[in-house]
N, C-alpha and C. Protein backbone atom coordinates (compact mmCIF):
# COMPACT_ATOMS: atom_id res chain seq x y z
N UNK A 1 -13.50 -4.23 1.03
CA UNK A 1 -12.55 -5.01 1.79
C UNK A 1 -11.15 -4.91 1.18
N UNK A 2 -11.45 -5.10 -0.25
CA UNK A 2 -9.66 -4.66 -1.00
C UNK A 2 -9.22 -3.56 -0.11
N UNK A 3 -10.00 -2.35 -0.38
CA UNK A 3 -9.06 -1.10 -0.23
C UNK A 3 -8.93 -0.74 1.36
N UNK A 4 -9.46 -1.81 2.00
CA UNK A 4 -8.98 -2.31 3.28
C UNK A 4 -7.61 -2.88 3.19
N UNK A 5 -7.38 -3.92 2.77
CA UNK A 5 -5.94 -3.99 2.63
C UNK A 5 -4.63 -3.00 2.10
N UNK A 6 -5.17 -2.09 0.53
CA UNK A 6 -4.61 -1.33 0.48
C UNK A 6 -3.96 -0.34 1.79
N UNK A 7 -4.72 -0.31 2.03
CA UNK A 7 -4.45 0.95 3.64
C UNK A 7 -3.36 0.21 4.20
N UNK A 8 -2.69 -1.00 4.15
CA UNK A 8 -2.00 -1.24 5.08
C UNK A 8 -0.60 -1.08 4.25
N UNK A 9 -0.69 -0.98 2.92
CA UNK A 9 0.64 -0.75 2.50
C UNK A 9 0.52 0.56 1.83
N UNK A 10 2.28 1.04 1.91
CA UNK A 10 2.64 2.21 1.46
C UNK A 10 3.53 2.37 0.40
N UNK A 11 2.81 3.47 -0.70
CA UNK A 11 4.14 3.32 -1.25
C UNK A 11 4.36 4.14 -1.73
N UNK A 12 5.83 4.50 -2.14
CA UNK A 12 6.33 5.62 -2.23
C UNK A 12 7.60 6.17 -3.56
N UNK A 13 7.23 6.81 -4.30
CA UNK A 13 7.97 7.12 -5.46
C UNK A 13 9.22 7.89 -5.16
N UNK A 14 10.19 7.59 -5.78
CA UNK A 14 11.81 8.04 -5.81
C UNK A 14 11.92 9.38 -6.92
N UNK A 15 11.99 10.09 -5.80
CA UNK A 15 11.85 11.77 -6.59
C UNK A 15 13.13 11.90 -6.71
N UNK A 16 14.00 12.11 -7.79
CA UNK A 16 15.46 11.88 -8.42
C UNK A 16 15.71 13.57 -8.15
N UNK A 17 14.58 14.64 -8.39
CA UNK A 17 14.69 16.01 -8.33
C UNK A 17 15.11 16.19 -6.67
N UNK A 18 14.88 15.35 -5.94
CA UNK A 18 15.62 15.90 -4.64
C UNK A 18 17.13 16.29 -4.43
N UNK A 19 17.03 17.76 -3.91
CA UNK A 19 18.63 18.24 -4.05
C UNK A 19 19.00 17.47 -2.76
N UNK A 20 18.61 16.94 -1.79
CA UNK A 20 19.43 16.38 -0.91
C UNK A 20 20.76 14.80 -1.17
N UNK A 21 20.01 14.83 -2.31
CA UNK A 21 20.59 13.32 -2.84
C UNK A 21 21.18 13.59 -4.23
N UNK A 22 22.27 12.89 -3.89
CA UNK A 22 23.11 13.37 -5.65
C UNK A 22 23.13 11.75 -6.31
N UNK A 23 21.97 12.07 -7.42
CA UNK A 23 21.98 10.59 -7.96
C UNK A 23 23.22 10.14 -9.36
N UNK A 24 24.13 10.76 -9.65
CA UNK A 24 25.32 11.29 -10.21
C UNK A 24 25.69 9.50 -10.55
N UNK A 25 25.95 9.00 -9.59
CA UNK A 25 26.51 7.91 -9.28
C UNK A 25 25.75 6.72 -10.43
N UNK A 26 24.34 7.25 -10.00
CA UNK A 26 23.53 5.64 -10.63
C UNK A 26 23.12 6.44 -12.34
N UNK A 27 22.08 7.79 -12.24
CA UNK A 27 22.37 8.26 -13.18
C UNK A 27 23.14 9.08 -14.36
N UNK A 28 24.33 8.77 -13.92
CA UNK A 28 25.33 10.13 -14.78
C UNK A 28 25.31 11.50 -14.49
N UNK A 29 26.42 11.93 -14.66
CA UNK A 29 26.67 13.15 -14.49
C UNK A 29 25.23 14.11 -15.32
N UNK A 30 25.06 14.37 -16.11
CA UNK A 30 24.25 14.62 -16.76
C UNK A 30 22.70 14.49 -16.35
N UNK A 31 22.41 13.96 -15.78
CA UNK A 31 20.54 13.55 -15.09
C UNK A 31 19.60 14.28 -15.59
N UNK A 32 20.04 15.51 -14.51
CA UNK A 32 19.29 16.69 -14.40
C UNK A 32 18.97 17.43 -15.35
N UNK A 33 20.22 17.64 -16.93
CA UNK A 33 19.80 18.04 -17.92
C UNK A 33 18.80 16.85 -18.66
N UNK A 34 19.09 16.23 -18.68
CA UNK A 34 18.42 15.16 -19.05
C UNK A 34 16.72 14.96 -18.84
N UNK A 35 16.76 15.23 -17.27
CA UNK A 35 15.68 15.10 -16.74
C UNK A 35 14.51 15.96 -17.11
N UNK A 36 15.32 17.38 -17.33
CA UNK A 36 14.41 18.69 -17.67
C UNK A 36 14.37 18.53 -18.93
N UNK A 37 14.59 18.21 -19.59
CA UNK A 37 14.73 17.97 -21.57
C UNK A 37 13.28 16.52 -21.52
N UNK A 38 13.43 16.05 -21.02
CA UNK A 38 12.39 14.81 -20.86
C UNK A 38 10.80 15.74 -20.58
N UNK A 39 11.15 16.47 -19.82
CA UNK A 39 10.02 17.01 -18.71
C UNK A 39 9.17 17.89 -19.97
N UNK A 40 10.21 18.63 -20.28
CA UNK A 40 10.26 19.83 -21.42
C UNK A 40 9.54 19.26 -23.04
N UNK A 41 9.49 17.62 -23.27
CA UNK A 41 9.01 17.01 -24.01
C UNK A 41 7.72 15.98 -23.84
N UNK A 42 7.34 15.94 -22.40
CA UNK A 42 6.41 15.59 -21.77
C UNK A 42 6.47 14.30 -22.35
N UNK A 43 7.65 13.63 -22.32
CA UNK A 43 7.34 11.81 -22.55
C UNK A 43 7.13 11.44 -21.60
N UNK A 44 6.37 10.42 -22.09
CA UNK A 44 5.31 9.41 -20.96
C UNK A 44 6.44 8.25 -20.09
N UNK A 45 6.15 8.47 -18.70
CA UNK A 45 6.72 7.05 -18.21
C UNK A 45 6.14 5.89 -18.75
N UNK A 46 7.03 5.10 -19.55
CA UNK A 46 6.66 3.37 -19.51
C UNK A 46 6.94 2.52 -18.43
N UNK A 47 8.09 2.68 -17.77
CA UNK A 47 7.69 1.83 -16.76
C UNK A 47 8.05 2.12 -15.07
N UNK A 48 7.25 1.29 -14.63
CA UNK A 48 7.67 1.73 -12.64
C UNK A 48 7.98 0.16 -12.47
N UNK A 49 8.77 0.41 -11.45
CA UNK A 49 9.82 -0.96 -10.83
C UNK A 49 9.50 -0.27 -9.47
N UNK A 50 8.98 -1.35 -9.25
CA UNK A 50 9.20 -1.23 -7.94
C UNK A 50 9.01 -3.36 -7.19
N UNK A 51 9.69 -3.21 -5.59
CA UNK A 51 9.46 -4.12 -4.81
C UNK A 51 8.50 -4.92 -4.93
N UNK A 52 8.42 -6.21 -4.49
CA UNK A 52 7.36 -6.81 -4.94
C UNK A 52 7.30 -7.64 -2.94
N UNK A 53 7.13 -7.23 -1.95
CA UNK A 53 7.01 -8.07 -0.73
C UNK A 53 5.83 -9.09 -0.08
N UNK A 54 4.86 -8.97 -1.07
CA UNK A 54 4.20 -9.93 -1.09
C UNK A 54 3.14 -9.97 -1.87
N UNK A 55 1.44 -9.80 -1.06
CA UNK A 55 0.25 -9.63 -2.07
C UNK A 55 0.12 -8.54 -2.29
N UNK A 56 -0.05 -7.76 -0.88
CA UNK A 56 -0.93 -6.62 -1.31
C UNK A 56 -0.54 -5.34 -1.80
N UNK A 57 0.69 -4.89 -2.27
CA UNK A 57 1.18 -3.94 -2.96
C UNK A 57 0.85 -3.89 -3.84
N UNK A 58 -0.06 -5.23 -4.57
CA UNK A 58 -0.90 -4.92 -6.10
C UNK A 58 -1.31 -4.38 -6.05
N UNK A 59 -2.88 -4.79 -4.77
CA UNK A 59 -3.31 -4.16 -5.54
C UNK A 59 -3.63 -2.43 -4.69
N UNK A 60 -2.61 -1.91 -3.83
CA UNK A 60 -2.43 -0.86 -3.36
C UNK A 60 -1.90 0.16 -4.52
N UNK A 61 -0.93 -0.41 -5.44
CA UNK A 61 -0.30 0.46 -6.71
C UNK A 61 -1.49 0.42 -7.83
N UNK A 62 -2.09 -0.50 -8.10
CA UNK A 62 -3.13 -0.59 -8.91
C UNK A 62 -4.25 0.30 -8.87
N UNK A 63 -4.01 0.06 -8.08
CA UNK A 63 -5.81 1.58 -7.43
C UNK A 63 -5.22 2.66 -6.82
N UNK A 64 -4.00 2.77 -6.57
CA UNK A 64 -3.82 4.19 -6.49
C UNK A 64 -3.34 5.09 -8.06
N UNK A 65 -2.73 6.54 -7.79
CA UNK A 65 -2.65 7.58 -8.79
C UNK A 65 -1.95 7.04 -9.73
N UNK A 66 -0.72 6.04 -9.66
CA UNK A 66 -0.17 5.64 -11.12
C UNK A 66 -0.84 4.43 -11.64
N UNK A 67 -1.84 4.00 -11.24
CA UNK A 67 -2.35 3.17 -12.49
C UNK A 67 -1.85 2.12 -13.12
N UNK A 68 -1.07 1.55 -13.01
CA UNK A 68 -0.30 0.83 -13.63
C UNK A 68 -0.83 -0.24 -14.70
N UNK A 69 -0.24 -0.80 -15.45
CA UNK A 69 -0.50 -2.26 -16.38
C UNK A 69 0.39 -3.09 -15.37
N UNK A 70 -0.20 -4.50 -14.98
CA UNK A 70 0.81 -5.22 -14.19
C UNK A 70 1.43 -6.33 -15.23
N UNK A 71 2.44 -6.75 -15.01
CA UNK A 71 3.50 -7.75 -15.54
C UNK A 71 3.56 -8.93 -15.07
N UNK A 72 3.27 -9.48 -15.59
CA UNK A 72 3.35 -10.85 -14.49
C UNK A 72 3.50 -12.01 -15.64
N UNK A 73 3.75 -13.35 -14.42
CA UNK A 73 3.64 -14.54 -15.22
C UNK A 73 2.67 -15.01 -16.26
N UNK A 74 2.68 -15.42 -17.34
CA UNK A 74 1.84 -15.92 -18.54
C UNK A 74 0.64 -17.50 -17.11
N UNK A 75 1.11 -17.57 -16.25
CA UNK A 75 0.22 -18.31 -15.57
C UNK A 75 -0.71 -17.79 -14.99
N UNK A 76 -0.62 -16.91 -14.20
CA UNK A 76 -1.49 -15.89 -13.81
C UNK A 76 -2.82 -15.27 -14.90
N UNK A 77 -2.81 -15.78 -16.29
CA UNK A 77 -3.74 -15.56 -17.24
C UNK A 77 -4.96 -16.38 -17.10
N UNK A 78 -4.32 -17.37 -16.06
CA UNK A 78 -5.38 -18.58 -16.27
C UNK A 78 -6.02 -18.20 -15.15
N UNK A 79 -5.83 -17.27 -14.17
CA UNK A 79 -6.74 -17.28 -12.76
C UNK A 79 -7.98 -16.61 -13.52
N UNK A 80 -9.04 -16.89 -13.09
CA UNK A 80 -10.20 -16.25 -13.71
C UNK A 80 -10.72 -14.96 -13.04
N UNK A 81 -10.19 -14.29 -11.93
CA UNK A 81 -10.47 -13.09 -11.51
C UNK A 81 -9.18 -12.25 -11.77
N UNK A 82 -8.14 -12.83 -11.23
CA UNK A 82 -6.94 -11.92 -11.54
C UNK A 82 -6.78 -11.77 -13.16
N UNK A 83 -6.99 -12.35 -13.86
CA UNK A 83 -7.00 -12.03 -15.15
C UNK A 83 -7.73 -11.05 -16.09
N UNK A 84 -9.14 -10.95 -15.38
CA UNK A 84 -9.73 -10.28 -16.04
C UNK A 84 -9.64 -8.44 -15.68
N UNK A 85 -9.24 -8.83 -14.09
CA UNK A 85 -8.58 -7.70 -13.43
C UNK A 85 -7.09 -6.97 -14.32
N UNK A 86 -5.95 -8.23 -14.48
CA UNK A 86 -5.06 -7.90 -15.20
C UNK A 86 -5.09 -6.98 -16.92
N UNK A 87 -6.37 -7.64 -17.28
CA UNK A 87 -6.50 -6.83 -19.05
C UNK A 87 -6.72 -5.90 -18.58
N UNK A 88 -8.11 -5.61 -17.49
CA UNK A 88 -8.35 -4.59 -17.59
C UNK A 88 -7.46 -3.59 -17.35
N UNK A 89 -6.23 -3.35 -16.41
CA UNK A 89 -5.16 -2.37 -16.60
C UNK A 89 -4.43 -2.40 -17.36
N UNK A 90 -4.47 -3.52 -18.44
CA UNK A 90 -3.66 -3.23 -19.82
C UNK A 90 -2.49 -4.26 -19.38
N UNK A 91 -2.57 -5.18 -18.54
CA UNK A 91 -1.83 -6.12 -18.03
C UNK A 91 -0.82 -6.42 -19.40
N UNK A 92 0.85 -7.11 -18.94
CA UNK A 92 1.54 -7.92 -20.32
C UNK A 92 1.64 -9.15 -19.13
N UNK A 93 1.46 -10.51 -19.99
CA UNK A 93 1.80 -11.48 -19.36
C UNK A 93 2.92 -12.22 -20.00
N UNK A 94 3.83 -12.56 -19.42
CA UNK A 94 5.63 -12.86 -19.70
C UNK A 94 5.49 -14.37 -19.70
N UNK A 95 6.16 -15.33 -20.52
CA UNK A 95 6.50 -16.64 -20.19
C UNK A 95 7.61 -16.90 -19.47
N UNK A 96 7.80 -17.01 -18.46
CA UNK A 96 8.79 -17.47 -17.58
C UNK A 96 9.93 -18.21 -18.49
N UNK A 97 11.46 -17.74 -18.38
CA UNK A 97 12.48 -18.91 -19.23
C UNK A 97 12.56 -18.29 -20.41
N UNK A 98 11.59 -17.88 -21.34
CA UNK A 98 11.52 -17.37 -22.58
C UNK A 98 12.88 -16.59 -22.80
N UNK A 99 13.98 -15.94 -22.00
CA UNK A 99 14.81 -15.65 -22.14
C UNK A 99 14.72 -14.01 -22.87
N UNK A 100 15.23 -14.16 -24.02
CA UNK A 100 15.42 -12.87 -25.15
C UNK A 100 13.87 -12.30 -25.33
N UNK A 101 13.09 -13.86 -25.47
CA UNK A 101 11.93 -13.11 -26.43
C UNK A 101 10.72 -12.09 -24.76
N UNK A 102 11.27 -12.59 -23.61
CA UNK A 102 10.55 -12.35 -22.83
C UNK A 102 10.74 -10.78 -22.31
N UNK A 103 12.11 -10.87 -22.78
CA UNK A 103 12.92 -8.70 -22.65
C UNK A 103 12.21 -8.39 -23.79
N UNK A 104 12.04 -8.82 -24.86
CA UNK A 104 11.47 -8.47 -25.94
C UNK A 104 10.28 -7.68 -25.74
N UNK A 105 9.44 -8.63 -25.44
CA UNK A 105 8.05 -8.26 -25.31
C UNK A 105 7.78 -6.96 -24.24
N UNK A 106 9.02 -7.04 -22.80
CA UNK A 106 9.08 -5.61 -21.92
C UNK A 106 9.42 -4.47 -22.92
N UNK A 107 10.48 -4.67 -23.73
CA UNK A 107 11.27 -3.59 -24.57
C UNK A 107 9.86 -3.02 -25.90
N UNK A 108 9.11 -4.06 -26.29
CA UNK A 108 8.13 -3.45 -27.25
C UNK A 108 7.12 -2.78 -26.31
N UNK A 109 6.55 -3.16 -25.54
CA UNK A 109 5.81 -1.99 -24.79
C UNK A 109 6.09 -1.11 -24.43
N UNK A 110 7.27 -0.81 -23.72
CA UNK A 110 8.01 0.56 -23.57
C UNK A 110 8.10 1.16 -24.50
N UNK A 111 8.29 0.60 -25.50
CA UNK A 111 8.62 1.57 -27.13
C UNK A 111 6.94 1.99 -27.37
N UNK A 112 6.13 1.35 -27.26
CA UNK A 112 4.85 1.83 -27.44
C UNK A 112 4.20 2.81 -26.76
N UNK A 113 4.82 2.64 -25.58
CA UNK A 113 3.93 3.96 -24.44
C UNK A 113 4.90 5.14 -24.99
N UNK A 114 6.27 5.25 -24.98
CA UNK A 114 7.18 6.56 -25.34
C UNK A 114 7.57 6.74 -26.63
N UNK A 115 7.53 5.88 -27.48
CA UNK A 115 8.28 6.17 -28.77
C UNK A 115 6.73 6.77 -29.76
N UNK A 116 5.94 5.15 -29.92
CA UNK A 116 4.82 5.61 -30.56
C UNK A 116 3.66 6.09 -30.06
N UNK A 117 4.11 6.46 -28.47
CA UNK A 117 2.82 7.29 -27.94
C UNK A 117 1.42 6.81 -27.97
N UNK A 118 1.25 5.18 -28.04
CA UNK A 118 0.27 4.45 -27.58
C UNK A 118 0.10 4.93 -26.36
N UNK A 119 -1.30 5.48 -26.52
CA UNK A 119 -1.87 5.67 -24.47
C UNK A 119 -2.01 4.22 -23.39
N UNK A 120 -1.03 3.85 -23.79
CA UNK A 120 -1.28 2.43 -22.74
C UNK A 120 -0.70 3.28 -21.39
N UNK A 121 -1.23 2.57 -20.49
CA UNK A 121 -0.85 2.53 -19.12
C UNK A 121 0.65 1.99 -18.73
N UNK A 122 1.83 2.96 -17.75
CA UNK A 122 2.90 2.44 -17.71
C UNK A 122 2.75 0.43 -17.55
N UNK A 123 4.00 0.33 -17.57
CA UNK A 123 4.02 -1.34 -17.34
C UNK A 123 4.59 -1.34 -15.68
N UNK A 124 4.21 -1.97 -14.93
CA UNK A 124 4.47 -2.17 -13.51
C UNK A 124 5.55 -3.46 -13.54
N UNK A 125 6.71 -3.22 -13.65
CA UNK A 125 7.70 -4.55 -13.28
C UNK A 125 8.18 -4.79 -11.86
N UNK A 126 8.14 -6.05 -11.26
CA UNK A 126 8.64 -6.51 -10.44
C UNK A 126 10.12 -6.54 -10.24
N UNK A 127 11.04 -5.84 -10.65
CA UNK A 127 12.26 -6.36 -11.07
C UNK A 127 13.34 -7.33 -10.56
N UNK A 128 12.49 -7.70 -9.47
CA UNK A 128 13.27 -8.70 -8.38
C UNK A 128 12.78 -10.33 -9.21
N UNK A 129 12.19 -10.09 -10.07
CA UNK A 129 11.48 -11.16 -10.98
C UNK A 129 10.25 -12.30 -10.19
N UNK A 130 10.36 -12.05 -8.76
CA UNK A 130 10.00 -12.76 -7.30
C UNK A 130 9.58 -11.77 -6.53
N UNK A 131 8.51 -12.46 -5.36
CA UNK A 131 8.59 -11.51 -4.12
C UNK A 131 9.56 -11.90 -2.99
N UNK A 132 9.54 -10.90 -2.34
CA UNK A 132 10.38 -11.08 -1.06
C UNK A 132 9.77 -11.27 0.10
N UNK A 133 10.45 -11.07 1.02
CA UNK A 133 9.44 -11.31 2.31
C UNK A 133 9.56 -10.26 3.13
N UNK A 134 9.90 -8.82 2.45
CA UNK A 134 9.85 -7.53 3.44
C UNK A 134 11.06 -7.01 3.78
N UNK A 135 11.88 -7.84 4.07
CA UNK A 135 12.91 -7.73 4.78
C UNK A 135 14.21 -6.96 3.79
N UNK A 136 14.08 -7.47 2.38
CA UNK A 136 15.19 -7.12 1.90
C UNK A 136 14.83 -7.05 0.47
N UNK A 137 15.78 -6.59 -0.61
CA UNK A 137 16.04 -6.65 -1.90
C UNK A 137 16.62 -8.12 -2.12
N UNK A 138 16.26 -8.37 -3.58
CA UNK A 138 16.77 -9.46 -4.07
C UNK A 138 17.63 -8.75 -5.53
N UNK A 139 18.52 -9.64 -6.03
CA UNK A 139 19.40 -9.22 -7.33
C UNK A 139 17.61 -8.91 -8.45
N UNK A 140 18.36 -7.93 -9.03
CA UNK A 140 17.12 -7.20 -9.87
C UNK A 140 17.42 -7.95 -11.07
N UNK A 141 16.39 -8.55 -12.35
CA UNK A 141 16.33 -8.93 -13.06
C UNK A 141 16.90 -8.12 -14.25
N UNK A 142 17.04 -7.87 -15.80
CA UNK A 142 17.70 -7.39 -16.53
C UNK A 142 16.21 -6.89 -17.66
N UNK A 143 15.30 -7.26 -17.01
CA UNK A 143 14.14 -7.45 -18.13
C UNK A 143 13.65 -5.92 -18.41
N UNK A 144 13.37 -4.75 -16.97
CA UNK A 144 12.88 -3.66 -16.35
C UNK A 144 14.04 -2.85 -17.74
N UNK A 145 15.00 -3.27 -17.49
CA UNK A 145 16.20 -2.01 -18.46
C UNK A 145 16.76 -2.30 -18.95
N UNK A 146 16.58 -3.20 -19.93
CA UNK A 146 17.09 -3.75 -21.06
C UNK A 146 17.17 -2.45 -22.31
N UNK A 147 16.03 -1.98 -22.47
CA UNK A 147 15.31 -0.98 -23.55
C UNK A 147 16.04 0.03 -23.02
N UNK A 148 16.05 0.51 -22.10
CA UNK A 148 16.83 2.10 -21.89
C UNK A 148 16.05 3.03 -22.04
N UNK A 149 14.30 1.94 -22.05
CA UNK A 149 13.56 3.31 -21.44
C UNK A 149 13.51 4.42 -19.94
N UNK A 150 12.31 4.95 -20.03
CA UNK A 150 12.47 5.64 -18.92
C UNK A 150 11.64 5.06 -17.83
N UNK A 151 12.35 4.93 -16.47
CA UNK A 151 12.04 4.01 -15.20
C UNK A 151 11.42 5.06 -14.20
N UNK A 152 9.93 4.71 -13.59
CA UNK A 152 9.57 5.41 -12.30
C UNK A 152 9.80 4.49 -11.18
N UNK A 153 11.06 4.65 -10.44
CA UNK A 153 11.66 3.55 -8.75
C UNK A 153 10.46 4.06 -8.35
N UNK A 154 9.67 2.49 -7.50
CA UNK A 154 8.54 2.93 -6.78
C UNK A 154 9.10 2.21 -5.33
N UNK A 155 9.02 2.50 -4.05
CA UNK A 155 8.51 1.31 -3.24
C UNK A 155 7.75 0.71 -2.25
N UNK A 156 7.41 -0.33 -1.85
CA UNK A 156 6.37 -0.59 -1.19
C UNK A 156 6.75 -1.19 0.02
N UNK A 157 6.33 -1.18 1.33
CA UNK A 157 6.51 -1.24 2.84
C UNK A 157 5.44 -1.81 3.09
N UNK A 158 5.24 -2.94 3.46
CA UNK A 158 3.80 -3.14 4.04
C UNK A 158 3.54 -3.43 5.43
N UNK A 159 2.93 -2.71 5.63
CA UNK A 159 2.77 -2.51 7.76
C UNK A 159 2.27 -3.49 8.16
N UNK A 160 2.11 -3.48 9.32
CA UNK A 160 1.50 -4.33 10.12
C UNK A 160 0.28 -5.51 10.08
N UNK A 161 0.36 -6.71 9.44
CA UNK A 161 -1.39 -6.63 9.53
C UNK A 161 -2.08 -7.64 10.51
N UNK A 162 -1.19 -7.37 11.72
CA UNK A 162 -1.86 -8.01 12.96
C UNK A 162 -0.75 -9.32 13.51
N UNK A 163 -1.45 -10.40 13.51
CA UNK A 163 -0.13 -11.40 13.78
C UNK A 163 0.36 -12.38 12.65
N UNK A 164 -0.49 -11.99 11.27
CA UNK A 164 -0.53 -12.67 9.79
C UNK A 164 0.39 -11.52 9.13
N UNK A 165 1.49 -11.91 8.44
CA UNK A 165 2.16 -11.16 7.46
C UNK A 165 1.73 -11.41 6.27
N UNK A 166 1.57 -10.71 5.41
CA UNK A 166 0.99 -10.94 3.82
C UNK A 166 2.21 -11.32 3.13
N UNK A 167 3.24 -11.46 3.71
CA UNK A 167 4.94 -11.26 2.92
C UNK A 167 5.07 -12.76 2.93
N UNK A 168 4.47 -13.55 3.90
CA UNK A 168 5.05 -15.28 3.28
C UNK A 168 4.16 -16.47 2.75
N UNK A 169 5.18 -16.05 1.53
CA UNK A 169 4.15 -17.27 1.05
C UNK A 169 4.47 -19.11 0.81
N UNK A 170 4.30 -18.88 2.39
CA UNK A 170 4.23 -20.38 2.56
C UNK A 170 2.69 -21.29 2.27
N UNK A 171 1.67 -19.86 2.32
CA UNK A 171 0.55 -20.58 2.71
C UNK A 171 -0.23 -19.75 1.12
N UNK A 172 -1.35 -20.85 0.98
CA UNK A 172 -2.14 -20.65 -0.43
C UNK A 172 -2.93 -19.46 -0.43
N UNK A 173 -3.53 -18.72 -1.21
CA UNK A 173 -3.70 -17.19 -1.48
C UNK A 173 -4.95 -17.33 -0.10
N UNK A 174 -5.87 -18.40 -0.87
CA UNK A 174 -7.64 -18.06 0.06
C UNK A 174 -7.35 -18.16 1.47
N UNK A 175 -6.38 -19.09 1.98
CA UNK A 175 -5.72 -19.02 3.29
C UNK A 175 -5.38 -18.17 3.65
N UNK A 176 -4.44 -17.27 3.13
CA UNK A 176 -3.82 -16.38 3.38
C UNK A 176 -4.73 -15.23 3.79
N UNK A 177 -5.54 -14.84 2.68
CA UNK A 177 -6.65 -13.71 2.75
C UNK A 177 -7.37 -14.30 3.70
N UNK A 178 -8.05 -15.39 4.56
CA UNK A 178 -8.75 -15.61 5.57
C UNK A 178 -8.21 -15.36 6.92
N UNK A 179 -7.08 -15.71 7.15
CA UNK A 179 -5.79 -15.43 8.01
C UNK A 179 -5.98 -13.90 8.38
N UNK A 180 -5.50 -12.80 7.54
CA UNK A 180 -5.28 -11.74 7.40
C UNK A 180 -6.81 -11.18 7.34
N UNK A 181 -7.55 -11.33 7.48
CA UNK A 181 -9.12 -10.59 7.42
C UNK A 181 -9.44 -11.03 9.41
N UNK A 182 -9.29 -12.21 9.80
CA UNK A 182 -9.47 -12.50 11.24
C UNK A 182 -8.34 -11.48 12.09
N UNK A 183 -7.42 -11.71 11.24
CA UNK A 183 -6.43 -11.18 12.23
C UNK A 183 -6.40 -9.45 12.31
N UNK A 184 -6.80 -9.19 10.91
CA UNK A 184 -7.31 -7.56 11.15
C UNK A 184 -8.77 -7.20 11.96
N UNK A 185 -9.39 -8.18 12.03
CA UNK A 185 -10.89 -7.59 13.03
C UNK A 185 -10.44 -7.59 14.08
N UNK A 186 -9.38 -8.51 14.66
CA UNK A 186 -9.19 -8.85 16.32
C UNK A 186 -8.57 -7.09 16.32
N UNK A 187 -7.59 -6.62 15.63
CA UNK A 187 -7.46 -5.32 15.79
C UNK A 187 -8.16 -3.90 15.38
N UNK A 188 -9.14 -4.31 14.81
CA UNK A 188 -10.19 -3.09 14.27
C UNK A 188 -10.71 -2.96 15.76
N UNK A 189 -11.17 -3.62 16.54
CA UNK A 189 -12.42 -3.47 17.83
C UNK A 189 -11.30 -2.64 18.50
């Protein structure tokens, strides 16, 4: 039934090597040497940023090819399924407010996946620090690039899923997932 939901979102990685787009602007003149010198040294991505529009882009990025470690709130430790789900991808859980020490803890894992070549799994940041509701970007947090590691832009679109959007969360998770399971059978037949 998860990877039922997966199917409804998409997502899609920001290939910087496209000659149609001159990323000059955001990454420096320089990128491209840059980029091939990286490539040429086979360092590991630490982290992907991408959108956060509601539930199910978890766990669509989670089970697909990049794998991710997810980031999330130090509250989210206490759910007893999402948590055990979370270690198992090598999850970091952040204290909300913590300020310095909370970039901290993003900036030491990044140093661990690229510097000391710990095989951890990239870190998956939200960088909007929040979800959205589909529609738009929110101001990006400072936590994702603080370190000046290296960033995989991911993003996620989530289609249709009948007359229930997964994007608002007005309503509580088990609601939500009951909502969105009725409202996808009326369109499976």
């Amino acid at each position: 039934m998860l990877l039922g939901f997966a199917t409804l979102v998409r997502t899609r990685e920001i290939d910087v090597d496209d000659e149609k787009v001159n990323y000059e602007e955001w990454l420096g003149p320089n990128y491209k040497e840059a980029l091939a010198e990286r490539k040429k040294q086979k360092t590991p991505t630490s982290t992907i940023v991408m959108n956060h529009p509601g539930l199910l882009e978890i766990i669509a990025v989670v089970s697909g090819h990049l794998s991710p470690a997810l980031c999330g709130k130090v509250e989210l430790s206490k759910i007893p399924l999402f948590s055990a789900l979370a270690f198992a991808v090598q999850g970091v859980f952040l204290k909300r407010g913590a300020g310095d020490a909370m970039i901290q803890q993003i900036i030491d894992r990044q140093k661990q996946i690229e510097k000391d070549k710990i095989p951890f799994n990239p870190v998956c940041i939200f960088a909007e620090g929040t979800s959205n509701n589909n529609t738009h970007l929110l101001p990006f947090k400072k936590g994702a690039f603080a370190g000046e590691y290296t960033i995989k832009p991911v993003f996620a679109k989530i289609e249709g899923c009948g007359m229930v959007s997964s994007c608002y969360d007005i309503l509580g998770f088990v609601d939500l997932v009951c909502l969105l399971i009725c409202s996808m059978s009326v369109y499976a037949c």
